[in-house]
Protein backbone atom coordinates (compact mmCIF):
# COMPACT_ATOMS: atom_id res chain seq x y z
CA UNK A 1 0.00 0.00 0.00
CA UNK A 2 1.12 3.28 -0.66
CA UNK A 3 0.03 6.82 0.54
CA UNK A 4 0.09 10.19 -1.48
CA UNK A 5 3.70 11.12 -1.81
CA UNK A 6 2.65 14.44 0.55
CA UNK A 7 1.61 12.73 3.01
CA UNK A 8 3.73 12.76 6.77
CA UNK A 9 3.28 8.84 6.71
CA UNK A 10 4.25 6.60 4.07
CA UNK A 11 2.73 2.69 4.51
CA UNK A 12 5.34 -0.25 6.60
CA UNK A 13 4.32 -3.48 6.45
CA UNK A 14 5.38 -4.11 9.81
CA UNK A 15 3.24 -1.15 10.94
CA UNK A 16 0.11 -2.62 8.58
CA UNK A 17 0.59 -6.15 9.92
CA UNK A 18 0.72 -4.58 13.85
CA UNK A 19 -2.25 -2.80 13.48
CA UNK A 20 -4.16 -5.81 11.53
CA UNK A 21 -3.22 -7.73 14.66
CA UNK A 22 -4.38 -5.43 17.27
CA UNK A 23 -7.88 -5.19 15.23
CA UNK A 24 -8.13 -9.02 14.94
CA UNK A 25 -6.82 -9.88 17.59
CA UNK A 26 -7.15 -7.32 20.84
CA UNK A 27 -10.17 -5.21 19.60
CA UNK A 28 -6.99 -2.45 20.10
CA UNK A 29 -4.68 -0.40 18.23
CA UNK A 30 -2.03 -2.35 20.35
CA UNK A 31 -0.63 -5.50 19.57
CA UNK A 32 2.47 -7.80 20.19
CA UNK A 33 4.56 -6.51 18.19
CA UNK A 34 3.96 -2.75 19.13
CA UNK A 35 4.13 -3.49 22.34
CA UNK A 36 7.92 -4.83 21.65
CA UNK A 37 8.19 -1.67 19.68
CA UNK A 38 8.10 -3.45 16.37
CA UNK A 39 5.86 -1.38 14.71
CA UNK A 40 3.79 2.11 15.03
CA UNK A 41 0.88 2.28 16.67
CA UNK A 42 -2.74 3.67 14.66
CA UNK A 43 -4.76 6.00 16.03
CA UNK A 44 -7.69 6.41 13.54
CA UNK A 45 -9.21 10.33 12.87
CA UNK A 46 -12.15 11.07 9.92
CA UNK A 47 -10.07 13.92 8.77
CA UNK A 48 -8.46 14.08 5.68
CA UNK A 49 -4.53 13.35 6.37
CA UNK A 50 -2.28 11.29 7.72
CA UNK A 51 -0.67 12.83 11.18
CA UNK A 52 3.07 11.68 11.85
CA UNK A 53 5.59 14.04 13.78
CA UNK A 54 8.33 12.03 15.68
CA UNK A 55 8.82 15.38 17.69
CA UNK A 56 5.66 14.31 19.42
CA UNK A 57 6.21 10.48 19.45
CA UNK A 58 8.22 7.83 17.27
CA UNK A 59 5.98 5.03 17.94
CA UNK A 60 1.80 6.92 17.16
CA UNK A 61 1.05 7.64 13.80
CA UNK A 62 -2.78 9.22 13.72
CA UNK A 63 -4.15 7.54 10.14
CA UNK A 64 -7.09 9.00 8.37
CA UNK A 65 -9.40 6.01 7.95
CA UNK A 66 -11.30 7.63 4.62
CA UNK A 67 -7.63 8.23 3.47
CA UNK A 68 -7.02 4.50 4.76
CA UNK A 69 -9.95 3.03 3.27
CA UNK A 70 -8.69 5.00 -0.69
CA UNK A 71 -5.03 3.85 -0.27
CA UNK A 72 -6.36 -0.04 0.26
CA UNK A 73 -8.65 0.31 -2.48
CA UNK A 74 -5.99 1.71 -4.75
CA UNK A 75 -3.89 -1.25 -3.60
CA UNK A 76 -6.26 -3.47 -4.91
CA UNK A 77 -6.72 -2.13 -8.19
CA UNK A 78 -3.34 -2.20 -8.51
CA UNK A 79 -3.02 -5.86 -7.54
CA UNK A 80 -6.13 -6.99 -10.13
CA UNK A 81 -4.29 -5.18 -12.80
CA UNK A 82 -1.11 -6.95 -12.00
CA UNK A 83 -3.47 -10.03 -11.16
CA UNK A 84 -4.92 -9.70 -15.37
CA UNK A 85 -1.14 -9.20 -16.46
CA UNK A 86 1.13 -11.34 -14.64
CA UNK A 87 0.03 -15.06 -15.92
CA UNK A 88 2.46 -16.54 -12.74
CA UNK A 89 0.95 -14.21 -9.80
CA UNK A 90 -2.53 -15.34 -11.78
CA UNK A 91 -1.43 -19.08 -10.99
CA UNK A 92 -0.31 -18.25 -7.31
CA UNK A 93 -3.36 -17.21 -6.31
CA UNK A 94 -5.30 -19.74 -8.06
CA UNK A 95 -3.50 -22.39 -5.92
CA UNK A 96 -4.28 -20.59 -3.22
CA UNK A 97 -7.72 -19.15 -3.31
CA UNK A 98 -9.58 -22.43 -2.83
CA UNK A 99 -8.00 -22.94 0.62
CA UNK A 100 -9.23 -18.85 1.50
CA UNK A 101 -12.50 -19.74 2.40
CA UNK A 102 -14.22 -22.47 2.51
CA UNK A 103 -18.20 -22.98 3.23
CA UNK A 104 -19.52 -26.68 3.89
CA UNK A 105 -23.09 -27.42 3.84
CA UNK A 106 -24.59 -28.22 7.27
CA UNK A 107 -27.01 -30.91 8.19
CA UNK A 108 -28.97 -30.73 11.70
């Protein structure tokens, strides 16, 4: 993922991955690994930037979650078009779709 080249925060993985696993996991910004100091720590505003000033603190980074929810969506239009063009990624995820999800009928 990848924000607007103006913006105070640019997109780790380790920082995307940290606050996946606080969501998931904790119902928290917090998580293992930010706890260890691993990886930033989201704080989610509705305004329209990105905050990040390590003046005020290495570790917080306050994410705009409409800016959030644009820069995942523009990751994922990126990824189908790579998905349409790259015949080996195409096979990848072939393999590995079927084992995403699976539903199984139920009988009572």
């Amino acid at each position: 993922m990848e924000a607007d080249q103006d913006q105070s925060y640019q997109y780790e993985g380790k920082d995307l991955w940290g606050a996946r696993c606080g969501l998931v996991h904790r119902y928290s910004p917090h998580s293992d690994l930010s706890e260890r100091s691993e990886c930033k720590v989201f704080q989610y505003h509705n305004g329209g930037n990105h905050i990040y000033d390590r003046s005020i603190s290495e570790n917080v980074v306050m994410i705009s979650a409409p800016r959030l929810i644009r820069d995942f969506y523009g990751a994922m239009t990126v990824f189908l078009k790579d998905l349409i063009e790259d015949e080996k990624l195409r096979e990848k995820v072939n393999r590995r779709i079927r084992t995403l999800f699976q539903v199984a009928p139920y009988h009572a």
